[in-house]
C-alpha atoms as a PDB file:
ATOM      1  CA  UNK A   1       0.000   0.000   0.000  1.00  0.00           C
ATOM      2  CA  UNK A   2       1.150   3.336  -0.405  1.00  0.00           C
ATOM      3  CA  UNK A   3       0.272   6.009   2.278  1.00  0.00           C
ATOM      4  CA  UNK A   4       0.157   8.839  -0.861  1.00  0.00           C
ATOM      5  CA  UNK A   5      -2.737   6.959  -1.633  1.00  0.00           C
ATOM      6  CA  UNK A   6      -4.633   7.432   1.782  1.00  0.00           C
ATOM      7  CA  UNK A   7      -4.251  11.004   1.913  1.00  0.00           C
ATOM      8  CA  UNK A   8      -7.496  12.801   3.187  1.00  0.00           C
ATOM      9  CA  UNK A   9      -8.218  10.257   5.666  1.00  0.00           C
ATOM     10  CA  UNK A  10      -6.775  10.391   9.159  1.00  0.00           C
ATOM     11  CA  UNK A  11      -4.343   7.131   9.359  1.00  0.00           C
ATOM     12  CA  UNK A  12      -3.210   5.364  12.206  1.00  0.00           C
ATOM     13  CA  UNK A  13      -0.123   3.014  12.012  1.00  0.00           C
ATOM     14  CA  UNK A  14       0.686   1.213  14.449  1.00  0.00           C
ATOM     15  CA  UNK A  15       4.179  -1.151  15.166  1.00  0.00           C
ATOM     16  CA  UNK A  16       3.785  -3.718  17.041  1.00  0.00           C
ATOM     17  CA  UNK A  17       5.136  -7.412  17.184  1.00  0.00           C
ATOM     18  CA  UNK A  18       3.489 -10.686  18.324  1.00  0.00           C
ATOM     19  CA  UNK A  19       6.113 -11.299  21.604  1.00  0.00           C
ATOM     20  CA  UNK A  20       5.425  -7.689  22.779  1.00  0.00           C
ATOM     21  CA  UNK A  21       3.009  -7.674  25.623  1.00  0.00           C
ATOM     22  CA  UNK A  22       2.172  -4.463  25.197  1.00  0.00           C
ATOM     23  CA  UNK A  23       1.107  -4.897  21.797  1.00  0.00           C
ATOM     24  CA  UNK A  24      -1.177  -7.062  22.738  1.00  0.00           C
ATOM     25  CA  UNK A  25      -3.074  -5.062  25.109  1.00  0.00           C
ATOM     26  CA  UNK A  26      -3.009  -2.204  22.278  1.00  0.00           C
ATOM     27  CA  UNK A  27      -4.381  -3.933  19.171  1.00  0.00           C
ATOM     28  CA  UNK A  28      -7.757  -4.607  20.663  1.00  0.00           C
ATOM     29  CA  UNK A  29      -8.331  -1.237  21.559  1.00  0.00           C
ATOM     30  CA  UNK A  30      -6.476   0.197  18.497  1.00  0.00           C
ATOM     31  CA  UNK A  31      -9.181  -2.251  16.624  1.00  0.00           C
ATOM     32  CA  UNK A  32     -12.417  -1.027  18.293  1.00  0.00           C
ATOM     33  CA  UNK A  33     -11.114   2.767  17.889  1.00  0.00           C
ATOM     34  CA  UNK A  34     -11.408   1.976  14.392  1.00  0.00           C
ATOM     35  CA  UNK A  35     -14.548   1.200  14.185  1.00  0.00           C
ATOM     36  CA  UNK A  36     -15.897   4.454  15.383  1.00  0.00           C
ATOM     37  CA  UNK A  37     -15.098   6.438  11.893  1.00  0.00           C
ATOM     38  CA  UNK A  38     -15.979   5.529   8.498  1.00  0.00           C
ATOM     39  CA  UNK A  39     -13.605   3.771   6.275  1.00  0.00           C
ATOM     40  CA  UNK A  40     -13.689   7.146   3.905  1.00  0.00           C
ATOM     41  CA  UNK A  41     -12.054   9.691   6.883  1.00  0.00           C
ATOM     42  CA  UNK A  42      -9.724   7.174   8.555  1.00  0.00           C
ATOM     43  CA  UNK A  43      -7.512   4.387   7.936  1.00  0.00           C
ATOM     44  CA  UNK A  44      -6.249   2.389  10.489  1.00  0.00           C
ATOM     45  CA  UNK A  45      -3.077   0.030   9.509  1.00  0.00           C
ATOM     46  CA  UNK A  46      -1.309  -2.093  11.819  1.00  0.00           C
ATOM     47  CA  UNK A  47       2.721  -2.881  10.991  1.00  0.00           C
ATOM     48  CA  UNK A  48       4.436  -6.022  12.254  1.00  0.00           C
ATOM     49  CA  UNK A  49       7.816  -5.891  12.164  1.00  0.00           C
ATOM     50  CA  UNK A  50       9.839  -8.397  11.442  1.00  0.00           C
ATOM     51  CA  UNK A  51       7.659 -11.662  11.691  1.00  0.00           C
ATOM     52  CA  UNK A  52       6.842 -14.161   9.590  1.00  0.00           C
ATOM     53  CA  UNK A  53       3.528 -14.498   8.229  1.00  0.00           C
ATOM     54  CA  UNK A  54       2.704 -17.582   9.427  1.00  0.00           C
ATOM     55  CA  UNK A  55       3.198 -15.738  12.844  1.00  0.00           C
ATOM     56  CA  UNK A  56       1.117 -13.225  12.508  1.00  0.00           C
ATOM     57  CA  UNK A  57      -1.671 -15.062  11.332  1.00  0.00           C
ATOM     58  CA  UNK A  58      -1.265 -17.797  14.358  1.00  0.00           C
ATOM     59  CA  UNK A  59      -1.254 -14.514  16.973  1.00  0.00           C
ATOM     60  CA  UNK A  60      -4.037 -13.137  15.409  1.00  0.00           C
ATOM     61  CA  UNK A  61      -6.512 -16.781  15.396  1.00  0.00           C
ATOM     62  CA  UNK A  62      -5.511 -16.854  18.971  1.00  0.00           C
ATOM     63  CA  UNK A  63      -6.614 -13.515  20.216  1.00  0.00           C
ATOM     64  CA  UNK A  64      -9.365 -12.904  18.215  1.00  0.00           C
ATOM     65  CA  UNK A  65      -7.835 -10.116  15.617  1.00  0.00           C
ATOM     66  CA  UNK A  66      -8.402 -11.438  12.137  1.00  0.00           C
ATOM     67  CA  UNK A  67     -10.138  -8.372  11.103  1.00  0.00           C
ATOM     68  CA  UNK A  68      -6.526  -6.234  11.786  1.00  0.00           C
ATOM     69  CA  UNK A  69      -5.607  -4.747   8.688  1.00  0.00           C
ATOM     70  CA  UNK A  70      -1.937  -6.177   9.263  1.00  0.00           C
ATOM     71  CA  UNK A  71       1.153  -4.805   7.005  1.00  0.00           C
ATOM     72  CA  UNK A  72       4.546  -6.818   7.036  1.00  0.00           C
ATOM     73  CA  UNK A  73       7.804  -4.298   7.701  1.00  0.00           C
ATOM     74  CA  UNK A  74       9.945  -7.804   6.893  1.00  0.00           C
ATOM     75  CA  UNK A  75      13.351  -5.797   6.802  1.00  0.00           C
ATOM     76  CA  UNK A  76      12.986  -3.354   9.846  1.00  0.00           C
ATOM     77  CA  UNK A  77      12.768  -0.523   6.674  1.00  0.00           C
ATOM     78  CA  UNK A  78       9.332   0.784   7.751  1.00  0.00           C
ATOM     79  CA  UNK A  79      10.549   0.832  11.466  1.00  0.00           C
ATOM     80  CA  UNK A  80      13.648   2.839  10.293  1.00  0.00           C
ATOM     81  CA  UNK A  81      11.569   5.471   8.273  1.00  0.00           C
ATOM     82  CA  UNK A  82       9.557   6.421  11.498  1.00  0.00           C
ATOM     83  CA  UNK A  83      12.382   6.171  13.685  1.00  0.00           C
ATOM     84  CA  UNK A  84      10.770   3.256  15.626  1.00  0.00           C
ATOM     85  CA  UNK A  85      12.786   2.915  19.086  1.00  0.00           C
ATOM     86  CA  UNK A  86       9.791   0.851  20.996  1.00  0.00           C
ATOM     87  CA  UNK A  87       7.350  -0.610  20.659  1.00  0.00           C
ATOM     88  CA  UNK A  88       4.239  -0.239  20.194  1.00  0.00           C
ATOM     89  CA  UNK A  89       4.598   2.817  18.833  1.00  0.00           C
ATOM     90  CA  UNK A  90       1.383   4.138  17.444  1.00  0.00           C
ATOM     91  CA  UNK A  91       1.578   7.149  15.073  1.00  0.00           C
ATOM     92  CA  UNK A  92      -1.245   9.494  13.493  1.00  0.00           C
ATOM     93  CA  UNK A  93      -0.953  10.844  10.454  1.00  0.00           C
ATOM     94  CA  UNK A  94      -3.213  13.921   9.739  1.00  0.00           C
ATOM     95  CA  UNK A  95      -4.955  13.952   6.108  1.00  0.00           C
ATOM     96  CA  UNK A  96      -2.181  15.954   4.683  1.00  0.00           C
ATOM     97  CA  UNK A  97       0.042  12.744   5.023  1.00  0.00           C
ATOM     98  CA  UNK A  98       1.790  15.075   8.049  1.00  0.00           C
ATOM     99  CA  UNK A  99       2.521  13.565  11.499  1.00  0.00           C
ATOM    100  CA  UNK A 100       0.617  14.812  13.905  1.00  0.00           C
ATOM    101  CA  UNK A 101       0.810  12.516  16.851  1.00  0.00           C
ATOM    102  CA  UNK A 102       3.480   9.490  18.080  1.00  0.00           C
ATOM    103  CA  UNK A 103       2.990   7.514  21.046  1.00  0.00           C
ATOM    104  CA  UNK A 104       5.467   5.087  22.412  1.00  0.00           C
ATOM    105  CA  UNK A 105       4.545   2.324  24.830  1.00  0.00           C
ATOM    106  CA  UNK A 106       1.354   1.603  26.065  1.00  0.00           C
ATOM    107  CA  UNK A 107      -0.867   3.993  27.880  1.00  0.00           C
ATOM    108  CA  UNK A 108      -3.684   2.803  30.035  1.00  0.00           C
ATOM    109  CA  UNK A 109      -5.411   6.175  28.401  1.00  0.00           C
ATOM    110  CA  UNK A 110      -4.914   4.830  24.801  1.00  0.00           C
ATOM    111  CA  UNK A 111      -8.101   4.834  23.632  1.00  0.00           C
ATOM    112  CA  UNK A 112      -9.605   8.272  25.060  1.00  0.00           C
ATOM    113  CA  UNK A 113      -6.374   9.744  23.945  1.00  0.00           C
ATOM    114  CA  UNK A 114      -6.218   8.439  20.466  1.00  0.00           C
ATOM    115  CA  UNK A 115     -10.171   9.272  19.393  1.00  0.00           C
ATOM    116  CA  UNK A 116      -9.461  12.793  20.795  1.00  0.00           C
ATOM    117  CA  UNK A 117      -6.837  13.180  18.202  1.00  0.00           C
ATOM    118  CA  UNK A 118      -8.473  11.540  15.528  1.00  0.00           C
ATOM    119  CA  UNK A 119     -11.528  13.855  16.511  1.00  0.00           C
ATOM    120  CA  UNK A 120      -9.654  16.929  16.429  1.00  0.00           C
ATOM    121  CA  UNK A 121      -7.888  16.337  13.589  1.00  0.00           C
ATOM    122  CA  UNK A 122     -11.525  14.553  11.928  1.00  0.00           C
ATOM    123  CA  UNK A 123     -13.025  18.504  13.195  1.00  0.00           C
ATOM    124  CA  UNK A 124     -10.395  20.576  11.043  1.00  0.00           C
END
C-alpha cells in the first residue's frame, strides 16, 4: 500500500510485534477505535515488524484479531523510516500525510487519547 494513496483520511499506524506484551493489550483497543469512523475519513493500519507471516496469522486466530488490517515491515525498513525505538509505537498521520501525533509504549489512556486526536484532527 502506499500512504500517498490514503491522503485525506486520518491514518493510524501502528508497530507492534506478536512477543510484545504491550502490543497485545493495544491492538484490541487500536481495533475497536477503528470502528468508530468511516472507512472514507480514517484508515487504520497495523505494521508487524519483522515476523513471519505464518506468525502473525497464528497470533491473530488466537486472540481474536483477524479483522486487523496487518502490514509486514519484513526488513525493519518501515521501522527505520519512522524512527521506531519501541514498541508499540502508534503514530497518526493527519490527512495531509503530516505527522501529527506518536505515542510510544502503552498507555492505560490509549483509547480516550487516540479518538481525541483523531476527533480533532476529523473537526479541522
Amino acid at each position: 500500500f502506499s500512504l500517498s494513496s490514503l491522503r485525506g483520511k486520518v491514518v493510524v499506524l501502528d508497530f507492534w510485534a506478536s512477543w510484545c506484551r504491550p502490543c497485545r493489550t493495544a491492538l484490541p483497543i487500536l481495533l475497536a477505535v477503528s470502528t468508530r469512523y468511516p472507512a472514507s475519513e480514517f484508515c487504520l493500519i497495523t505494521i508487524n515488524k519483522e515476523e513471519t507471516q505464518g506468525e502473525i496469522s497464528d497470533f491473530l486466530t488466537r486472540y481474536d484479531l483477524e479483522n486487523l488490517p496487518v502490514a509486514m515491515d519484513l526488513d525493519g525498513q518501515i521501522s527505520k523510516q519512522y524512527h521506531v525505538q519501541g514498541i508499540p509505537q502508534t503514530v497518526v498521520i493527519n490527512q495531509e500525510g503530516k505527522v501529527e501525533k506518536v505515542w510510544v509504549g502503552f498507555s492505560p489512556f490509549l483509547e480516550n487519547d487516540l479518538v481525541a486526536e483523531i476527533d480533532d484532527l476529523l473537526a479541522r
